[in-house]
C-alpha atoms as a PDB file:
ATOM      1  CA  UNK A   1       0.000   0.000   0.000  1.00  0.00           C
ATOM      2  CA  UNK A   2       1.339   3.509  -1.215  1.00  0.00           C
ATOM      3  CA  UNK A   3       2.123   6.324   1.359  1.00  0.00           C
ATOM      4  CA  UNK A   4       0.739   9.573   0.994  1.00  0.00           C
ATOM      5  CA  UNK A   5       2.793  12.388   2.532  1.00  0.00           C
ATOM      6  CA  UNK A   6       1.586  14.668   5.271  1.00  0.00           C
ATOM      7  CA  UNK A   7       2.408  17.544   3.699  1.00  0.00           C
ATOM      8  CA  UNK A   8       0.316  16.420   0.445  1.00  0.00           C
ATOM      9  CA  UNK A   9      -2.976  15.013   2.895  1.00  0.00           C
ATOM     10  CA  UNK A  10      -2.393  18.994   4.463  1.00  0.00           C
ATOM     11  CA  UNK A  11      -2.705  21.063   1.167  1.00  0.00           C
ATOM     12  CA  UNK A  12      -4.883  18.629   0.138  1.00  0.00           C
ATOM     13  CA  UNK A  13      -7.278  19.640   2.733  1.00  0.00           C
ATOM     14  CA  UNK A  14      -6.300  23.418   3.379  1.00  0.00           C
ATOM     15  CA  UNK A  15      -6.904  24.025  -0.835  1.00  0.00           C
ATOM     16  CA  UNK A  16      -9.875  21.620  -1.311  1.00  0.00           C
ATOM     17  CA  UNK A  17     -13.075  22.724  -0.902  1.00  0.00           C
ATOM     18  CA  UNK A  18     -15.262  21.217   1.625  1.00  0.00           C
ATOM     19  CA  UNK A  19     -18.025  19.275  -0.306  1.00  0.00           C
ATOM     20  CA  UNK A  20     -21.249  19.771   1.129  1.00  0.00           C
ATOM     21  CA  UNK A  21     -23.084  16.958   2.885  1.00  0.00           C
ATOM     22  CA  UNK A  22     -26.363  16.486   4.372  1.00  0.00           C
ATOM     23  CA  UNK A  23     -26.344  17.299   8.290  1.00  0.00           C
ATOM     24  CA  UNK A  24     -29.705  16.406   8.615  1.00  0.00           C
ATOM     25  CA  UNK A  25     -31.738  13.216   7.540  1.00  0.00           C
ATOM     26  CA  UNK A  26     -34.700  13.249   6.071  1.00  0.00           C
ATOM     27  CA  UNK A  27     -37.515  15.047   9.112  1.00  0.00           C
ATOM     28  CA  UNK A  28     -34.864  15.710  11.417  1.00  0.00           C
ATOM     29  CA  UNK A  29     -34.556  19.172  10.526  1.00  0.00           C
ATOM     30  CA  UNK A  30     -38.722  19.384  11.256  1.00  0.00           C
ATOM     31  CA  UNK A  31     -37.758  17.786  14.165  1.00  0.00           C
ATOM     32  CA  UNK A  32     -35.086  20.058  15.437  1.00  0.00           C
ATOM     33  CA  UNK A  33     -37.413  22.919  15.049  1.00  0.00           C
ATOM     34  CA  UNK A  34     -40.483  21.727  16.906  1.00  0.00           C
ATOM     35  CA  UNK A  35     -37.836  21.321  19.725  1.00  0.00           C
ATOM     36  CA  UNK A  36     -36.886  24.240  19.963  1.00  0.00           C
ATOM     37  CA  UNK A  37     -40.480  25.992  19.345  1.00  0.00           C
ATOM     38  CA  UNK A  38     -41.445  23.573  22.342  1.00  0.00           C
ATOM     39  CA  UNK A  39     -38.787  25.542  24.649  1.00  0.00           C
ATOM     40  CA  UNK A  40     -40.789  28.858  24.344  1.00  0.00           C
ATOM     41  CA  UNK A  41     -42.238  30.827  21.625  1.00  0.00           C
ATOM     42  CA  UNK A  42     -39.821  31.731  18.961  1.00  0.00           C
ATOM     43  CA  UNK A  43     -39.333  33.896  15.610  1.00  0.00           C
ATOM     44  CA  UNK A  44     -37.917  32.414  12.497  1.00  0.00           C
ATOM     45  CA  UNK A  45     -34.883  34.665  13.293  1.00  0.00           C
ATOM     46  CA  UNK A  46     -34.956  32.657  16.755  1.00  0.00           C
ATOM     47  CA  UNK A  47     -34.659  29.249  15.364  1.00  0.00           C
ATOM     48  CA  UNK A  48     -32.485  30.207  12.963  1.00  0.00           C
ATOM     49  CA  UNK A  49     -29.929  31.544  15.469  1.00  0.00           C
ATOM     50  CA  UNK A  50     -30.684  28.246  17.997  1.00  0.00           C
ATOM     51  CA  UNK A  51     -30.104  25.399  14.874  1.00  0.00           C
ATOM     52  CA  UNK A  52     -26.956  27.410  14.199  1.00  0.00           C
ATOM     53  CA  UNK A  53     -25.977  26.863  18.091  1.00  0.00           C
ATOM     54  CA  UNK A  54     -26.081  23.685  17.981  1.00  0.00           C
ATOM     55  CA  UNK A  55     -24.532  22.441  14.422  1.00  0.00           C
ATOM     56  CA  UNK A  56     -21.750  24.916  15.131  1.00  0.00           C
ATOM     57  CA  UNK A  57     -18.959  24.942  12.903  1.00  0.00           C
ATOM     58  CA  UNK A  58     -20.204  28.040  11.422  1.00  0.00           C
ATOM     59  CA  UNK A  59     -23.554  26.531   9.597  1.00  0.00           C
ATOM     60  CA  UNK A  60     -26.028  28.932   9.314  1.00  0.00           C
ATOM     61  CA  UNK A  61     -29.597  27.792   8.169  1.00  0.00           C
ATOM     62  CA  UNK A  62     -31.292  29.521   5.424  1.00  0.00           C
ATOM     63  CA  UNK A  63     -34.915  30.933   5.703  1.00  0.00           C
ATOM     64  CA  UNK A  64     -34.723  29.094   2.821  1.00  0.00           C
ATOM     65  CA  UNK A  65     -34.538  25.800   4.490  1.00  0.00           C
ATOM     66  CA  UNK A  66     -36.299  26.874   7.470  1.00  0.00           C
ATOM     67  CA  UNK A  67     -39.078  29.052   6.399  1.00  0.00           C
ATOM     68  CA  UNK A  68     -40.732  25.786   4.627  1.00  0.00           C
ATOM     69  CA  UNK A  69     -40.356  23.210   7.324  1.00  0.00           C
ATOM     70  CA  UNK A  70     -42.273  26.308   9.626  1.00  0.00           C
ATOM     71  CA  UNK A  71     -44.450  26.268   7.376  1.00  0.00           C
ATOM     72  CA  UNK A  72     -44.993  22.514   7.226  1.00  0.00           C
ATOM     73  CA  UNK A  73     -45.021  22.474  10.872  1.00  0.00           C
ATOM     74  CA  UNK A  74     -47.999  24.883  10.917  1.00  0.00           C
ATOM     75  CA  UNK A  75     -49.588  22.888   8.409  1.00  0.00           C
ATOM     76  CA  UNK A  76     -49.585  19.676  10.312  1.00  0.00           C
ATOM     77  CA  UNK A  77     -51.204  22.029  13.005  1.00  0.00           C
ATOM     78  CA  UNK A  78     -47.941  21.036  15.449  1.00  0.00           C
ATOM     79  CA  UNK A  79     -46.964  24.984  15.833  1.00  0.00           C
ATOM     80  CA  UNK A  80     -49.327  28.436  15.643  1.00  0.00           C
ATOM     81  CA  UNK A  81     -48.297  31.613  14.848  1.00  0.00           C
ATOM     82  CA  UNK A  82     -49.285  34.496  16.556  1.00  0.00           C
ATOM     83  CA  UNK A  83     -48.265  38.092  14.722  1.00  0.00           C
ATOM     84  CA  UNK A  84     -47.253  40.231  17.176  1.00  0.00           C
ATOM     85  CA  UNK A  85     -47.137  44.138  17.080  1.00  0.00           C
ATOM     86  CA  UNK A  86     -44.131  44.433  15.534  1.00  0.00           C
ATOM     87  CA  UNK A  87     -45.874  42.471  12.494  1.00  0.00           C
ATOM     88  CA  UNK A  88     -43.561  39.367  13.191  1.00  0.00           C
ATOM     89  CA  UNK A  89     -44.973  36.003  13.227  1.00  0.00           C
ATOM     90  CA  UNK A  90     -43.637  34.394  16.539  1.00  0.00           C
ATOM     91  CA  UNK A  91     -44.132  30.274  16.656  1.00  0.00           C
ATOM     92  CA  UNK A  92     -45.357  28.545  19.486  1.00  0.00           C
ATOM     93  CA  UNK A  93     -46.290  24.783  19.673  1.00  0.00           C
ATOM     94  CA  UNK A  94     -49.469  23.031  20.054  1.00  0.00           C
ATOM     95  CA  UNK A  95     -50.552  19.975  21.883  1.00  0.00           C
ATOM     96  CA  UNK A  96     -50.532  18.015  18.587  1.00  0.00           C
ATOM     97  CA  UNK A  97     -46.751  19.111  18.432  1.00  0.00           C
ATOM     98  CA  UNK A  98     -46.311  18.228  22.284  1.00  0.00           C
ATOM     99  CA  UNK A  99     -47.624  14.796  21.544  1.00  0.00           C
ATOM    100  CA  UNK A 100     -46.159  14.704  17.929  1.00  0.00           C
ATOM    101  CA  UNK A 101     -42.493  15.575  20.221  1.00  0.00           C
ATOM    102  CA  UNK A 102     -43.106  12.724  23.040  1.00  0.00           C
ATOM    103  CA  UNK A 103     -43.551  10.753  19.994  1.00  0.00           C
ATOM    104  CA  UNK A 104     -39.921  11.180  18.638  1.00  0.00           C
ATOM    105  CA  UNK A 105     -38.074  11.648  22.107  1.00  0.00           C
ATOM    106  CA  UNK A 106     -35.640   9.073  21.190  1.00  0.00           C
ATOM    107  CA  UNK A 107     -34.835  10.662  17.333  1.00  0.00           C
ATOM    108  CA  UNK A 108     -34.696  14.146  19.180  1.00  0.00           C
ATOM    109  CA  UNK A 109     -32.502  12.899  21.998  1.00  0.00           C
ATOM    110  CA  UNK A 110     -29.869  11.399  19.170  1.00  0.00           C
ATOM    111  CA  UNK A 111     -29.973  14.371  17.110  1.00  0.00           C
ATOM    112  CA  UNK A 112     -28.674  16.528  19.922  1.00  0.00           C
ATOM    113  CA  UNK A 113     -26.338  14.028  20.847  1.00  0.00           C
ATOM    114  CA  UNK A 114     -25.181  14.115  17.279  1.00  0.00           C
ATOM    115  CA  UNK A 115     -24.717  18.063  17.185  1.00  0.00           C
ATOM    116  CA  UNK A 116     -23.181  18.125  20.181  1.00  0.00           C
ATOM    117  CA  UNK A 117     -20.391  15.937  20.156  1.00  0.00           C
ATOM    118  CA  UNK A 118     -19.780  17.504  16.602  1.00  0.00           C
ATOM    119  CA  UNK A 119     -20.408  20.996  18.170  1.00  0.00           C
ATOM    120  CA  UNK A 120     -17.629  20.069  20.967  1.00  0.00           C
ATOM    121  CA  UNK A 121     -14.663  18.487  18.478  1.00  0.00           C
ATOM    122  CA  UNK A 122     -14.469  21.557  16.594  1.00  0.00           C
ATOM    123  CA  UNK A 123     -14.615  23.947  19.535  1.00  0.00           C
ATOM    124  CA  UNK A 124     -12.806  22.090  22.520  1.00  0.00           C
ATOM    125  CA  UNK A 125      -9.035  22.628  22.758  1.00  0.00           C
ATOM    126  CA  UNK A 126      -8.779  19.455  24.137  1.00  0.00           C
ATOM    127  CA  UNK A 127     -10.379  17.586  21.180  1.00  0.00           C
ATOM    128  CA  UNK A 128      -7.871  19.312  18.528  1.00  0.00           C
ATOM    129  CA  UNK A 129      -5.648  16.415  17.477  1.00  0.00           C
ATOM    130  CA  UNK A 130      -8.774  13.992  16.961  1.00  0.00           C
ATOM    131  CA  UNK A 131     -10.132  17.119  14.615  1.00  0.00           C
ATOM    132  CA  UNK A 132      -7.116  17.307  12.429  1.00  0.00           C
ATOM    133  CA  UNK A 133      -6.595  13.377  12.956  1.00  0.00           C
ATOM    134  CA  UNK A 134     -10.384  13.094  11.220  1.00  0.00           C
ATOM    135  CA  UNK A 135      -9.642  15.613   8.564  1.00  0.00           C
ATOM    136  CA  UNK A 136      -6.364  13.832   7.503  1.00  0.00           C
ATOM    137  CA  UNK A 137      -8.789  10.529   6.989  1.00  0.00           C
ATOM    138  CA  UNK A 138     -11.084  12.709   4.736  1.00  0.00           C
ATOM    139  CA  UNK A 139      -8.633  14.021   2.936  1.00  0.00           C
ATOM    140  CA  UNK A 140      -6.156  10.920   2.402  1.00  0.00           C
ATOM    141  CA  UNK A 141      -9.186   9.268   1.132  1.00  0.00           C
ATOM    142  CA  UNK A 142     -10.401  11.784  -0.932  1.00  0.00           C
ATOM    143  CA  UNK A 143      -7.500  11.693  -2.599  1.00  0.00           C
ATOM    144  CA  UNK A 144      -7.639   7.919  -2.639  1.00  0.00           C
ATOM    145  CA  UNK A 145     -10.615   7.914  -4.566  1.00  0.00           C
ATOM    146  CA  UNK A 146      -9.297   9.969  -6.919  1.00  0.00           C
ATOM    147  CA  UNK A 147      -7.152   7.263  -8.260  1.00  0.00           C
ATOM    148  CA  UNK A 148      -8.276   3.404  -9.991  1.00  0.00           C
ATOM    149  CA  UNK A 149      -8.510   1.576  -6.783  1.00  0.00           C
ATOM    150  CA  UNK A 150      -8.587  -2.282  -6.960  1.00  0.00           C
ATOM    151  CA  UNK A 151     -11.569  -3.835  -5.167  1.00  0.00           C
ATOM    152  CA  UNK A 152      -9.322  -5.597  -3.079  1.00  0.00           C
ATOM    153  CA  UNK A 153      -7.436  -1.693  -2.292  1.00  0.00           C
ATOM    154  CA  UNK A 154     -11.126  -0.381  -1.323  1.00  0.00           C
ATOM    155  CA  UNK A 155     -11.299  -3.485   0.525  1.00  0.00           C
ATOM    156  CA  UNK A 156      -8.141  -3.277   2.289  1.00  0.00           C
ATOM    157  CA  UNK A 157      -9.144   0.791   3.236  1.00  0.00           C
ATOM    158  CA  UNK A 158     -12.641  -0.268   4.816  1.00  0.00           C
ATOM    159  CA  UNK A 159     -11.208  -2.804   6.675  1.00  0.00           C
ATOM    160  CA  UNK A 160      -8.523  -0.546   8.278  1.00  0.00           C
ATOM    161  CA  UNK A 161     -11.400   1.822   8.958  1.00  0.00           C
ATOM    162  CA  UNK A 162     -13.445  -0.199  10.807  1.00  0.00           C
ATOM    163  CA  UNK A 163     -11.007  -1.932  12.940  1.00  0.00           C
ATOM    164  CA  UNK A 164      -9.732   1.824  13.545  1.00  0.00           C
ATOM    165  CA  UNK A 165     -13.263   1.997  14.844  1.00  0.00           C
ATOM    166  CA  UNK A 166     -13.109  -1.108  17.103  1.00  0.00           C
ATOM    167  CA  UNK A 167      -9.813  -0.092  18.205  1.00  0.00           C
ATOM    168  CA  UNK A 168     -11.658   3.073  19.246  1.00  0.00           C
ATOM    169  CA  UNK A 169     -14.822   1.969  20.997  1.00  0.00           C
ATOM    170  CA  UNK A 170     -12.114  -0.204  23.134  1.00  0.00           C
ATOM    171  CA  UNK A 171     -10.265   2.477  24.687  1.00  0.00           C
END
């Protein structure tokens, strides 16, 4: 198996840019919101602001994204809206969405889990070296798969992944 040199897997990921993935599977995002609308009554601003919180890592929801699943939310009849005399529409939730919540506890619950252990790698001091140890991986296999990998090479990388993994969960 070829090495690739640090200094390569570095500009590699310093010059790259980051592709985008999908932080949130499909409902969790509706989910997410409804939490947060449970807390106490909130503008879109509001939840904007509180998603960003907790993803961290300087995501920033559009209204784009979030201005729909409100709206879906109202639609399902889980939240109401309430314009208040400033003309803004503040959010509050209903007992359909208290129910609808107690419903999902356990997705909630692992969605905050999620964000927060993501939230805390990128912003504890302490967790540093596992940060830049994770975006070495990414990078060293992004550049990987830019090359004609055998099956037995993509065979050989998963493998050494996953017992990485177990190696992990044992400590």
């Amino acid at each position: 198996m070829s090495s690739i040199p640090d200094s390569v897997i570095s500009e590699e990921r310093e010059n790259s840019p980051k592709p985008r993935k999908r932080l949130f599977e499909a409902g969790q995002m509706k989910l997410l919101v409804l939490h947060f609308v449970a807390q106490n009554p909130k503008y879109s601003y509001d939840i904007i602001k509180d998603v960003a919180a907790l993803v961290g890592g300087n995501y920033k929801p559009s209204t784009g994204t979030i201005c729909p699943t409100i709206n879906y939310l109202e639609e399902q009849q889980f939240i109401t809206s309430k314009i208040t005399t400033d003309e803004r529409k503040r959010y509050s939730i209903s007992s359909q969405g208290i129910e609808h919540l107690a419903a999902h506890k356990d997705a909630i619950e692992l969605i905050l889990s999620r964000f927060e252990t993501r939230r805390r790698i990128q912003t504890d001091e302490r967790y540093s070296d596992i940060n830049q140890a994770m975006e070495s991986l990414k990078a060293s296999l992004r550049l990987k798969l830019q090359t004609n990998m055998s099956v037995e090479q993509i065979k050989e990388i998963a493998d050494q992944i996953e017992q990485a993994a177990a190696k992990i969960a044992h400590l």
